[in-house]
N, C-alpha and C. Protein backbone atom coordinates (compact mmCIF):
# COMPACT_ATOMS: atom_id res chain seq x y z
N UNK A 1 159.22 94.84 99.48
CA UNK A 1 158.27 95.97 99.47
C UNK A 1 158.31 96.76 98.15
N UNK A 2 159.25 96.68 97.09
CA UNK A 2 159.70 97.17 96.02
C UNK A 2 158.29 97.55 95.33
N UNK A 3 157.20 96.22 95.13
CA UNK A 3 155.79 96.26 94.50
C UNK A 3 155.18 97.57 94.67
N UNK A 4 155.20 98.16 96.08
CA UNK A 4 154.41 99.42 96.58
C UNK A 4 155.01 100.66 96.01
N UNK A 5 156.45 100.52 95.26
CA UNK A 5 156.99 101.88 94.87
C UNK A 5 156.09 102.84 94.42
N UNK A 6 155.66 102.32 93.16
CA UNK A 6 154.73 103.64 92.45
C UNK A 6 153.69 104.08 93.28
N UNK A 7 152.99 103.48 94.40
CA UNK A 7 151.79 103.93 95.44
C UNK A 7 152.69 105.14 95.75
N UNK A 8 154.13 104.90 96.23
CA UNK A 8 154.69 105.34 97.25
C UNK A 8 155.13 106.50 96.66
N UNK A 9 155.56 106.74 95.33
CA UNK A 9 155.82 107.57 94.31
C UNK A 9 154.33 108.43 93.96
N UNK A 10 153.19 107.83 93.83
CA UNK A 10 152.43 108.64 93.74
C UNK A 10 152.07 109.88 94.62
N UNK A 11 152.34 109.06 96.41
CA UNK A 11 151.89 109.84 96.97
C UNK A 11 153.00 110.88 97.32
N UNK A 12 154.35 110.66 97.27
CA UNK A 12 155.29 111.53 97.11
C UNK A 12 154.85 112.72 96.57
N UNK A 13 154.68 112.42 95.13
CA UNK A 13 154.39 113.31 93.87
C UNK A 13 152.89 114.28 94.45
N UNK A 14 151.84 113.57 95.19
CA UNK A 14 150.73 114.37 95.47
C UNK A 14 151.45 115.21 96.82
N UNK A 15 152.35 115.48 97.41
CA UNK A 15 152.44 116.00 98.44
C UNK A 15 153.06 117.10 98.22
N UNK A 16 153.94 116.98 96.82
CA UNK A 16 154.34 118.27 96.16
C UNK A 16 153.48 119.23 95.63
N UNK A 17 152.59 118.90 95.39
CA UNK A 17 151.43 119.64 94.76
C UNK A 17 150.09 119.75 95.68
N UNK A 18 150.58 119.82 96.89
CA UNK A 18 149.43 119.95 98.17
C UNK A 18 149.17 122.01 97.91
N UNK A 19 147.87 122.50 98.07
CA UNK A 19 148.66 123.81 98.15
C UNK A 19 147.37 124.04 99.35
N UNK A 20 147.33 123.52 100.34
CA UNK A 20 147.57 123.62 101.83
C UNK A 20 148.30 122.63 102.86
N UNK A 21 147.85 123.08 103.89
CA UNK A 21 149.01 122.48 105.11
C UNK A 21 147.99 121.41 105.38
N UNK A 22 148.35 120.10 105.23
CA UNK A 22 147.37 119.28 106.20
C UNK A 22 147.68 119.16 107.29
N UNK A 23 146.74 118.68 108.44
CA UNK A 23 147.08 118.77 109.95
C UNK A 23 146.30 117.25 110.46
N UNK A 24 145.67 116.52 109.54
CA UNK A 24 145.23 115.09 109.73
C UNK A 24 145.24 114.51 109.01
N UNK A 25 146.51 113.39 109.41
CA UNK A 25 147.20 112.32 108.31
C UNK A 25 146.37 111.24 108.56
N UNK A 26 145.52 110.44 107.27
CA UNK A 26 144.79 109.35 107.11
C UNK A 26 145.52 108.21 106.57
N UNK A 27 146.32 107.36 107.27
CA UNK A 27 147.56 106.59 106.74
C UNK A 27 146.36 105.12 106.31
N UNK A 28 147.10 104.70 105.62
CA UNK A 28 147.10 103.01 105.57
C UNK A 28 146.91 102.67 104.22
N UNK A 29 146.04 101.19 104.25
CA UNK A 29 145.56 100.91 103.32
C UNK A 29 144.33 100.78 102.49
N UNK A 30 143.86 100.52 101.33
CA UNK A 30 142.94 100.55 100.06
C UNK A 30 141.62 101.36 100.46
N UNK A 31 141.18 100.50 102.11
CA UNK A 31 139.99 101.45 102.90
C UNK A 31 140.17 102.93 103.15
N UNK A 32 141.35 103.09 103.28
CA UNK A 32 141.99 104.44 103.36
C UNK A 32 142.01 105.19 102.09
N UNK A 33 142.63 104.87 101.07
CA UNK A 33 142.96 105.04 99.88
C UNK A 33 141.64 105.31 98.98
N UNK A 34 140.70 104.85 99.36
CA UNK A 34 139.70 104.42 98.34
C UNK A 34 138.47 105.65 99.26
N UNK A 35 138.89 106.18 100.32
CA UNK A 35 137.86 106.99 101.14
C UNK A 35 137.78 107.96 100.15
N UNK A 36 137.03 108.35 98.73
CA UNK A 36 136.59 109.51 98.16
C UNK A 36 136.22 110.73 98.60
N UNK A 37 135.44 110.42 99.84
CA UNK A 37 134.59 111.80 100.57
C UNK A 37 135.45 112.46 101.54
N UNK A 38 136.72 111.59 101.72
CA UNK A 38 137.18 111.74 102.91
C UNK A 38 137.98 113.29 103.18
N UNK A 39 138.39 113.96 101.95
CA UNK A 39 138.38 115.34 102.42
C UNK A 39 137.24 116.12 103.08
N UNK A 40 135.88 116.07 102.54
CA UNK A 40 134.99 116.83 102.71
C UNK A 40 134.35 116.10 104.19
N UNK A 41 134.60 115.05 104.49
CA UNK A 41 133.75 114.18 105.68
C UNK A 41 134.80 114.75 106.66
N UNK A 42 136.00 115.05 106.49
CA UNK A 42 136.66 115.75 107.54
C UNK A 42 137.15 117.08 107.78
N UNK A 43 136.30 118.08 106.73
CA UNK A 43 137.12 118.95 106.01
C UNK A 43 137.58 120.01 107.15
N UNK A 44 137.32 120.25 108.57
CA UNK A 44 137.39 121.40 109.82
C UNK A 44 139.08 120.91 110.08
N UNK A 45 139.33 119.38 109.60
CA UNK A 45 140.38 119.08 110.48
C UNK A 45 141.23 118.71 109.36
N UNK A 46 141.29 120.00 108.06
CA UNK A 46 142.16 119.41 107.01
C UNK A 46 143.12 118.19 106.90
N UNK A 47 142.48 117.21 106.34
CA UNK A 47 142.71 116.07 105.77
C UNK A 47 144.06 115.54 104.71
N UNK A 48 144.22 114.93 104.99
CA UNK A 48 145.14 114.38 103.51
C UNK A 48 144.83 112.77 103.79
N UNK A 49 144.28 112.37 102.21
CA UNK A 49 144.81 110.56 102.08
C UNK A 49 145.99 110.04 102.15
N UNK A 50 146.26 109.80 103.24
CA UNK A 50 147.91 108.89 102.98
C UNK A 50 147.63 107.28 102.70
N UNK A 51 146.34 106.64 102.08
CA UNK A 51 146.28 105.67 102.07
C UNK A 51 147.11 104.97 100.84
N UNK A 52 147.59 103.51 100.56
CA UNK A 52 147.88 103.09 99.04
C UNK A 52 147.25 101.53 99.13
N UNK A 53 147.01 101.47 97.79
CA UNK A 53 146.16 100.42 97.57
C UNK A 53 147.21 99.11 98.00
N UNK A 54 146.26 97.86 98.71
CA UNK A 54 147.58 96.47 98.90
C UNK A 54 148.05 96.94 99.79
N UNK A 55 148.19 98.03 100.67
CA UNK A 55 149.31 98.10 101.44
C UNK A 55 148.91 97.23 102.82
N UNK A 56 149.69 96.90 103.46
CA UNK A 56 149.83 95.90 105.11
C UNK A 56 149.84 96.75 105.60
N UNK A 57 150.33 96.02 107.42
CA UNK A 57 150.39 97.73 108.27
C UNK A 57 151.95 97.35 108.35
N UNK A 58 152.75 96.23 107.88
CA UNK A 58 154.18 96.08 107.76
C UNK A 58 154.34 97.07 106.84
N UNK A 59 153.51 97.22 105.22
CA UNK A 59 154.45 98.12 104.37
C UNK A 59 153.98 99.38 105.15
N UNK A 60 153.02 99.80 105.95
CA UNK A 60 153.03 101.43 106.40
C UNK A 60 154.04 101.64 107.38
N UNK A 61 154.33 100.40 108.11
CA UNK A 61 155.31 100.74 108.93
C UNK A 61 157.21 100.93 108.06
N UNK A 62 157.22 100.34 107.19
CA UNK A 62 158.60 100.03 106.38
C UNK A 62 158.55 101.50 105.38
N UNK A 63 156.95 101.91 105.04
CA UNK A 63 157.58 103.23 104.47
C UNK A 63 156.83 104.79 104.92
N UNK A 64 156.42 104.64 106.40
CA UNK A 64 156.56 105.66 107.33
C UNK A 64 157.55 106.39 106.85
N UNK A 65 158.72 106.62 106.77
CA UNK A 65 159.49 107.61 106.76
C UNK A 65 159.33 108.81 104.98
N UNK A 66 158.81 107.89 104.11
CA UNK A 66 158.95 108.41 103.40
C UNK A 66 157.57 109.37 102.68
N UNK A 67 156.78 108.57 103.52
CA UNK A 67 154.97 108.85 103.08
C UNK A 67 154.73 109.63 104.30
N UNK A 68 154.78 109.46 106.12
CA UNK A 68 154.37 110.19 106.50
C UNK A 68 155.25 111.43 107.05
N UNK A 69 156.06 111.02 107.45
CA UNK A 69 157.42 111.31 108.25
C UNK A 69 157.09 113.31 107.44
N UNK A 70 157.68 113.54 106.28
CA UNK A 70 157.48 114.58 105.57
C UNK A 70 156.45 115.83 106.30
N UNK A 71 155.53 115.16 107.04
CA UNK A 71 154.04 116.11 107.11
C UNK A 71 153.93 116.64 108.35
N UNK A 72 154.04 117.36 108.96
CA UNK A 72 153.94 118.53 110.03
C UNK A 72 152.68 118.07 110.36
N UNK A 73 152.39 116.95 111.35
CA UNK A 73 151.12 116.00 111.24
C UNK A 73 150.53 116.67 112.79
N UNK A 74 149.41 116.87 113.12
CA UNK A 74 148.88 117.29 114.50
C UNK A 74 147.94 116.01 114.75
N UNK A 75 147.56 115.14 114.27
CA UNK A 75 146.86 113.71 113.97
C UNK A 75 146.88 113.17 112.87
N UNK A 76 146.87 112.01 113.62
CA UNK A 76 147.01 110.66 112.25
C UNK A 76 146.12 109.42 112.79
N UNK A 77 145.05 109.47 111.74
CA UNK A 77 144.36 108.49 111.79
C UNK A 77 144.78 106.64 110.83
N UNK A 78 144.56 105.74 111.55
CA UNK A 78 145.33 104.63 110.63
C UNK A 78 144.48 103.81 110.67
N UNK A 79 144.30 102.78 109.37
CA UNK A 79 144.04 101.50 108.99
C UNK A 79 144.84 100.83 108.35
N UNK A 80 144.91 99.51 109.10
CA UNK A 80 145.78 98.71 108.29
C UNK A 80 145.46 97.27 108.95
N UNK A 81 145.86 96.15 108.22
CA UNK A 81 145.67 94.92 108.86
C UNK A 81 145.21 93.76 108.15
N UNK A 82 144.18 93.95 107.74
CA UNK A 82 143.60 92.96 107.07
C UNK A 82 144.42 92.16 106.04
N UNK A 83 145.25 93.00 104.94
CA UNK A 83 145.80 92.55 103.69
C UNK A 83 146.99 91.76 105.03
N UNK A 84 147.47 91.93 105.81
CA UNK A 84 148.47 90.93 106.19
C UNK A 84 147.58 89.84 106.51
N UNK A 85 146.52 90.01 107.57
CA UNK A 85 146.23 88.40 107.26
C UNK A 85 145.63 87.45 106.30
N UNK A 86 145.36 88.31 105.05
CA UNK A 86 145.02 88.21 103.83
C UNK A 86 146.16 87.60 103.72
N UNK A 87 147.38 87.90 103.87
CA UNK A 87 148.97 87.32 103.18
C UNK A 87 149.35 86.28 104.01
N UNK A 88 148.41 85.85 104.92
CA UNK A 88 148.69 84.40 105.95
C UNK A 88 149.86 85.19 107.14
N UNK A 89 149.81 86.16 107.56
CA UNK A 89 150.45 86.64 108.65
C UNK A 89 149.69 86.60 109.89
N UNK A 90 150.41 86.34 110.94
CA UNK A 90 150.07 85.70 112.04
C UNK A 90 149.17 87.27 113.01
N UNK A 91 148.29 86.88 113.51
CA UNK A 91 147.92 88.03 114.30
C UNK A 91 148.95 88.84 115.03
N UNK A 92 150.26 87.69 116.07
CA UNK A 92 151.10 88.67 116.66
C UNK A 92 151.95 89.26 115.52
N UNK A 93 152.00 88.69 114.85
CA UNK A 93 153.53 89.85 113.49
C UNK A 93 152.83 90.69 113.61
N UNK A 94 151.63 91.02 113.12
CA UNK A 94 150.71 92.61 113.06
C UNK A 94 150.63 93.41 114.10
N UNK A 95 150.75 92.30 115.38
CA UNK A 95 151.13 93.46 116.69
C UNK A 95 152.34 94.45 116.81
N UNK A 96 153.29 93.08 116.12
CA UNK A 96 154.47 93.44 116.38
C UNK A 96 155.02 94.79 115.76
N UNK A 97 153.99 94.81 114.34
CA UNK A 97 154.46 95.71 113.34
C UNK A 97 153.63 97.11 113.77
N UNK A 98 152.49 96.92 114.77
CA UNK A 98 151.89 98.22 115.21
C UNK A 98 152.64 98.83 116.08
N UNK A 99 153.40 97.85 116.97
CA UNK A 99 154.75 98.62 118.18
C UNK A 99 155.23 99.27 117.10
N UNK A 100 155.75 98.84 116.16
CA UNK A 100 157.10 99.38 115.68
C UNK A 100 156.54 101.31 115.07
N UNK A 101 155.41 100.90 114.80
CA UNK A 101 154.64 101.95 113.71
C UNK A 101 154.49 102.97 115.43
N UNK A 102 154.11 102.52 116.28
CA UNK A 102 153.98 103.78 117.48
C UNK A 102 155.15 104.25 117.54
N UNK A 103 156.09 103.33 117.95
CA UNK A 103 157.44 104.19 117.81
C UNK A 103 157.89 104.65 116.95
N UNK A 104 157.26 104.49 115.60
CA UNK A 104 157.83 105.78 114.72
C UNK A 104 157.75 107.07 114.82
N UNK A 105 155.96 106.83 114.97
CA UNK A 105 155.25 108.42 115.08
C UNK A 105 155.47 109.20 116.48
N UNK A 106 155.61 108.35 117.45
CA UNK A 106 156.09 108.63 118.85
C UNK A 106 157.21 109.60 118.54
N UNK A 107 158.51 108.75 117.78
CA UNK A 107 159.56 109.53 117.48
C UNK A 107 159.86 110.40 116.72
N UNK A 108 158.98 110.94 115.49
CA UNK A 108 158.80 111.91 114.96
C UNK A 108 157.99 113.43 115.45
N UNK A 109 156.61 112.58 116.13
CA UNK A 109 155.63 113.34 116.41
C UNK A 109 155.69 113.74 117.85
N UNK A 110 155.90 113.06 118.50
CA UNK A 110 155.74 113.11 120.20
C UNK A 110 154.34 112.19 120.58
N UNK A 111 153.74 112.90 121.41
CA UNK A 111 152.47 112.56 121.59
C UNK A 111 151.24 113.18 120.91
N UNK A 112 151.00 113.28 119.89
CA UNK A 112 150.00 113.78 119.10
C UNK A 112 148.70 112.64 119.11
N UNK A 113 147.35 113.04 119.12
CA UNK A 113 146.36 112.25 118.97
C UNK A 113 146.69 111.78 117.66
N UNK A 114 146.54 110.13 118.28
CA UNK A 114 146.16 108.97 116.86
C UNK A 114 145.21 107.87 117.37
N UNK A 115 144.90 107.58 116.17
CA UNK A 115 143.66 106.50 116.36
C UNK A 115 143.88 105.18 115.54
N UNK A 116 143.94 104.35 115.96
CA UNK A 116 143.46 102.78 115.15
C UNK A 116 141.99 102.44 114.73
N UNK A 117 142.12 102.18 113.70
CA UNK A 117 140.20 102.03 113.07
C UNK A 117 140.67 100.24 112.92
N UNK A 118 139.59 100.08 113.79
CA UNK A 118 139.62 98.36 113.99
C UNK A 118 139.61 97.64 112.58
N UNK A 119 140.22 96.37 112.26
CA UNK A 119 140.40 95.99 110.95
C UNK A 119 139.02 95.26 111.11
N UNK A 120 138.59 95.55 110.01
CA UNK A 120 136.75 95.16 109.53
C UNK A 120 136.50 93.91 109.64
N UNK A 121 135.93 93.72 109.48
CA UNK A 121 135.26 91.83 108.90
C UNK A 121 134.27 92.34 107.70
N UNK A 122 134.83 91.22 106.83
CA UNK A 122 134.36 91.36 105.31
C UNK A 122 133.74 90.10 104.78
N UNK A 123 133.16 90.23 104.06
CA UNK A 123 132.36 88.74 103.57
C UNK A 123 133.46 87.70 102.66
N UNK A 124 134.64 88.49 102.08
CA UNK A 124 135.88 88.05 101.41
C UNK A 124 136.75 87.49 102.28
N UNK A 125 136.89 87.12 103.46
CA UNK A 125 137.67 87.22 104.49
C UNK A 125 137.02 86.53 105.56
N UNK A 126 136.06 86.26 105.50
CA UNK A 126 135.25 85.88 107.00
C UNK A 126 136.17 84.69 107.12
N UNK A 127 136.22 83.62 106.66
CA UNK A 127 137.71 82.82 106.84
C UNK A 127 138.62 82.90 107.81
N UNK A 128 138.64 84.23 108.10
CA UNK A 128 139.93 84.59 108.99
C UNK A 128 139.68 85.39 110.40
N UNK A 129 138.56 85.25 110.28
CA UNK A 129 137.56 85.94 111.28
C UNK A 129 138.28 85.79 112.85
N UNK A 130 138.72 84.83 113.08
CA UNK A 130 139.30 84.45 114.39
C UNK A 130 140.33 85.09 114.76
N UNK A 131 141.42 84.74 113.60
CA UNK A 131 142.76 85.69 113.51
C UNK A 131 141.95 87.57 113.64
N UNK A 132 141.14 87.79 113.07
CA UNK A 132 141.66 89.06 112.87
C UNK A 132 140.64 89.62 114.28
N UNK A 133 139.71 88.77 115.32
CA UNK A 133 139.26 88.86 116.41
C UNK A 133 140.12 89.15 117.10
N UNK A 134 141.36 88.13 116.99
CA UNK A 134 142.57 88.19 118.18
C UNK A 134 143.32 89.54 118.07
N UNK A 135 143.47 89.56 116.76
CA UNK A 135 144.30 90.84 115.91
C UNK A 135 144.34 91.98 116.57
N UNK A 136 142.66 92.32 116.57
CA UNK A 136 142.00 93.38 117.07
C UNK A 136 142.00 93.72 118.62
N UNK A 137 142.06 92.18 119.24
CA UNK A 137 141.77 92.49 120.54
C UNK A 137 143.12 92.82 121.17
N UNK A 138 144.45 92.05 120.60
CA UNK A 138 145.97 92.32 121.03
C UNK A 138 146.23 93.79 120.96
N UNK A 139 145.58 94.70 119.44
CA UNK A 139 146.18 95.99 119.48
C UNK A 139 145.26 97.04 120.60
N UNK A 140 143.88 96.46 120.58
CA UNK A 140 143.16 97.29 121.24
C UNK A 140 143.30 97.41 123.04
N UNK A 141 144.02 96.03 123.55
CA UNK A 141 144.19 96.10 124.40
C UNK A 141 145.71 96.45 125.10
N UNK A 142 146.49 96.91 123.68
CA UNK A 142 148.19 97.63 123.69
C UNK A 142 147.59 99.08 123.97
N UNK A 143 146.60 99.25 123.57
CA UNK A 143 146.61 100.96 123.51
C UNK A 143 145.90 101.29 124.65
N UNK A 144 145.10 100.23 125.18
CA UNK A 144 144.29 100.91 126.83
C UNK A 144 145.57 100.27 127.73
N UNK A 145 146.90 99.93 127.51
CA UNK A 145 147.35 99.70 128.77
C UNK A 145 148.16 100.74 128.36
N UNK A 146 148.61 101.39 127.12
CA UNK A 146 149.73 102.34 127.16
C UNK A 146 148.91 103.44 127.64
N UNK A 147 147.60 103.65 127.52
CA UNK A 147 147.01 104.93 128.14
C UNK A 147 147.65 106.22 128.04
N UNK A 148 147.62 106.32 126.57
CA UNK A 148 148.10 107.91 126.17
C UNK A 148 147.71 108.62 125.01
N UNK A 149 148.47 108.56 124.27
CA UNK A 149 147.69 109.86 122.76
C UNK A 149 146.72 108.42 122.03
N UNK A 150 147.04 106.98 121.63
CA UNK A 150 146.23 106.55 120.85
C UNK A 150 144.85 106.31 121.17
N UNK A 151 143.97 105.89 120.55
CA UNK A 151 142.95 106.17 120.97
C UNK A 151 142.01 104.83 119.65
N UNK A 152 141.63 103.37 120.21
CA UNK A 152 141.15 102.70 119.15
C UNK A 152 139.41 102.78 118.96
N UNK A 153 139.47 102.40 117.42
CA UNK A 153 137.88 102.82 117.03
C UNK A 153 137.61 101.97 116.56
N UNK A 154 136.44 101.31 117.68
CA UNK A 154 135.88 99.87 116.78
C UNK A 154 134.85 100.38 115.86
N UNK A 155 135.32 99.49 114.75
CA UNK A 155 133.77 99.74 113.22
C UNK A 155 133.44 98.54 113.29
N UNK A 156 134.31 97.38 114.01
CA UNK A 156 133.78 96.12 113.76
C UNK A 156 132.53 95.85 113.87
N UNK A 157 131.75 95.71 115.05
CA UNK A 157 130.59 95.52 115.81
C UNK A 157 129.34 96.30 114.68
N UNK A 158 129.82 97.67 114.30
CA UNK A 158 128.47 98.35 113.54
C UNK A 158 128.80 97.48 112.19
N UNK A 159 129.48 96.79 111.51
CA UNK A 159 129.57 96.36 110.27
C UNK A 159 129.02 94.96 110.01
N UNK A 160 128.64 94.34 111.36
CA UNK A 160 128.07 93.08 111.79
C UNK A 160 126.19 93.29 111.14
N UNK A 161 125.90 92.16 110.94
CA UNK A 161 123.92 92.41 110.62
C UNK A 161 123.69 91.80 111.71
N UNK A 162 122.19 91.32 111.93
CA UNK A 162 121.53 90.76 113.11
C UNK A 162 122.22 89.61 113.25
N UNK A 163 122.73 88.48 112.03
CA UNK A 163 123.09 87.28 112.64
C UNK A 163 124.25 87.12 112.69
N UNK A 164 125.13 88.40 112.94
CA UNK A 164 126.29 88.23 113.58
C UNK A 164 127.64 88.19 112.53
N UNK A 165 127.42 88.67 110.81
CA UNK A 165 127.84 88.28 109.82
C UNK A 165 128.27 89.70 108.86
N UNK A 166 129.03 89.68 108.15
CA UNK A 166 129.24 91.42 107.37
C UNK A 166 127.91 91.51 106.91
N UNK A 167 127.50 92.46 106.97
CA UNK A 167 126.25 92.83 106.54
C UNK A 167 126.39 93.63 104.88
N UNK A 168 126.18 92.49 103.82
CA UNK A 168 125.82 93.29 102.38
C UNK A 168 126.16 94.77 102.05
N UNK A 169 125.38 95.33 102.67
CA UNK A 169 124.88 96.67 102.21
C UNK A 169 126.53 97.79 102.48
N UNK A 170 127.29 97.35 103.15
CA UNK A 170 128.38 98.02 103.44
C UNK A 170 129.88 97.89 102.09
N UNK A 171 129.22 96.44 101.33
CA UNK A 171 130.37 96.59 100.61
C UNK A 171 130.13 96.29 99.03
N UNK A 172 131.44 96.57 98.46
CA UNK A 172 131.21 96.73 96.84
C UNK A 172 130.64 95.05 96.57
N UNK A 173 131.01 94.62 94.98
CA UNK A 173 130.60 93.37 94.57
C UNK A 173 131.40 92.32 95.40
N UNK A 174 132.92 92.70 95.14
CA UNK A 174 133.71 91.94 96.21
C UNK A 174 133.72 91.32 97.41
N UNK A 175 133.00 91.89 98.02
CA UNK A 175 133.13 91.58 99.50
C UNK A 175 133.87 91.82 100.08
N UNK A 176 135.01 92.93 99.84
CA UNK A 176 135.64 93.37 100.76
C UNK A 176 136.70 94.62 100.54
N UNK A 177 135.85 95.28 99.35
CA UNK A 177 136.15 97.11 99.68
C UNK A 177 134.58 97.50 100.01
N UNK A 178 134.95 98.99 100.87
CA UNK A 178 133.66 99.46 100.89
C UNK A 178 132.96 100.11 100.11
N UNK A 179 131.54 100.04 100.14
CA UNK A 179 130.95 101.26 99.29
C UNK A 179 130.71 102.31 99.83
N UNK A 180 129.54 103.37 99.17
CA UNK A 180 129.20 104.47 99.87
C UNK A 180 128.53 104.37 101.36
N UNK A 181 128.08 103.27 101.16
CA UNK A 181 126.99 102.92 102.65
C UNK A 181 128.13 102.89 104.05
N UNK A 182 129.24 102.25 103.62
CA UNK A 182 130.31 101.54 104.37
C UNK A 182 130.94 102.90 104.76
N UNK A 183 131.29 103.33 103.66
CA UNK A 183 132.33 104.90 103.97
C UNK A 183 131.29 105.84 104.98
N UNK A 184 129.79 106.00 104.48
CA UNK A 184 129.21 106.86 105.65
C UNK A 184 128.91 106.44 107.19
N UNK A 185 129.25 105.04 106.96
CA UNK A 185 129.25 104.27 108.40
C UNK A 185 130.45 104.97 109.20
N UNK A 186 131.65 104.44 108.55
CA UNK A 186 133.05 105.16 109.19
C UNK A 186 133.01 106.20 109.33
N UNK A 187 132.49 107.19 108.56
CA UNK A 187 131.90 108.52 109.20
C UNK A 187 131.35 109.12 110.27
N UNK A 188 130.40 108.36 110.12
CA UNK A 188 130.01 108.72 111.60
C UNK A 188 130.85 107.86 112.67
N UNK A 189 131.12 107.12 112.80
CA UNK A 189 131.80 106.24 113.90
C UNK A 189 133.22 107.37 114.21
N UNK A 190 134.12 107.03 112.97
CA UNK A 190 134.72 107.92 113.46
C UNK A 190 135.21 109.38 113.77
N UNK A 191 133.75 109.93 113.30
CA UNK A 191 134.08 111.41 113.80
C UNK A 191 133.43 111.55 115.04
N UNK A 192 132.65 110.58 115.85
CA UNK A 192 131.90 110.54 117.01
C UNK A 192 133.07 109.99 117.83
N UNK A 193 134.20 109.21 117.58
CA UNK A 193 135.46 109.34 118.66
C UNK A 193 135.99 109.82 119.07
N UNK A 194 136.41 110.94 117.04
CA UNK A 194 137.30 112.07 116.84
C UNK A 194 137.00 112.97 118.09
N UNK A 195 135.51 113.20 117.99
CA UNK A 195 134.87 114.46 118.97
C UNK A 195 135.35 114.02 120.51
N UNK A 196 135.01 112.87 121.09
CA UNK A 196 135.07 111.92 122.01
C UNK A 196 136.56 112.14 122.51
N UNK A 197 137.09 112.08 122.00
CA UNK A 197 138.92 112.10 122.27
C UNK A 197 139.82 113.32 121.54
N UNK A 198 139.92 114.13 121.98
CA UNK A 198 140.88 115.34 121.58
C UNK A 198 140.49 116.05 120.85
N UNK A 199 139.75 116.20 119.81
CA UNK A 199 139.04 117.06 118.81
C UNK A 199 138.07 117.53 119.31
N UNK A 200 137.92 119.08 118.66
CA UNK A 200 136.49 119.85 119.32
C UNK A 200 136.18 120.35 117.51
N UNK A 201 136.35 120.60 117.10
CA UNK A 201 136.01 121.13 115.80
C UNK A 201 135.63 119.89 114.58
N UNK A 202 134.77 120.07 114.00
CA UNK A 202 134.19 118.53 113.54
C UNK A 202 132.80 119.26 112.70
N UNK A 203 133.03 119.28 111.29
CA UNK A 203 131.95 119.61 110.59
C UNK A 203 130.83 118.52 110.68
């Protein structure tokens, strides 16, 4: 995990120089990281990016303690996933590594509202489409049997076009960061959960 230091150092370094309290931790990876608007798209429920670029949901889970652990957190929203099966990791390791990541925040936080933002399908990636079907359906169906603070948010389905495929318009040249179109998608999706599940205040 050594590679992620300086992410991990950066965001250290930005947390010293916070000069308010955040109260909604946005953990994960690059989709996270790369959310520009994402103070102002959440701004009622002061925000912080805890995202770093490359990161898995193994490295959020391996450096939880040092990125989120710190933050007097009242919610934490997460993405993560894709870059592991990007790294040829098996759908269950990613389960395995989302148990581990509940019981962190479990054990820091208690029961505080959190949310899983379903790992996307990308035109860079469609390849893996199956794995990250299963991916999705193993964590989404961990969190309706634990039936408690998490709470999952599919973006998959709205990121689909008519024939069933990532739809263009959501992502950069790549095929698989988002653009502006993509980020105001997640916007609305997930502040229409946010509202939906535990939150009442929502610019």
């Amino acid at each position: 995990m050594f590679w992620y230091e300086d992410e991990v150092k950066r965001l250290e370094k930005e947390r010293s120089q916070l000069n308010y309290t955040p109260a909604t931790l946005f953990y994960g990876s690059s989709s996270i990281r790369l959310w520009n608007t994402l103070k102002s798209d959440f701004e009622s429920l002061a925000p912080v990016n805890l995202g770093f670029g490359g990161s898995t949901l193994a490295a959020c889970t391996w450096f939880f303690d040092r990125i989120v652990a710190p933050y007097d957190a009242k919610s934490i929203v997460f993405y993560a996933g894709d870059n592991d099966l990007g790294d040829g990791r098996h759908p269950e390791e990613i389960f395995i590594f989302f148990q581990q990541l509940v019981y962190k925040i479990k054990e820091r936080y208690g029961d505080i509202p959190c949310y899983f933002i379903s790992i996307k399908p990308s035109i860079a990636r469609w390849k893996l489409i199956n794995n990250l079907k299963y991916a999705n359906s193993i964590i989404e169906n961990e969190i309706i049997r634990m039936d408690s603070n998490w709470k999952f948010i599919n973006i998959f389905n709205s990121m689909l076009d008519k024939n069933g495929y990532p739809a263009k318009e959501y992502f950069e040249n790549d095929g698989l960061h988002l653009n502006s179109n993509g980020y105001a998608l997640w916007k609305e999706i997930v502040s229409t959960k946010l509202l939906e599940n535990f939150h009442t205040e929502l610019t």
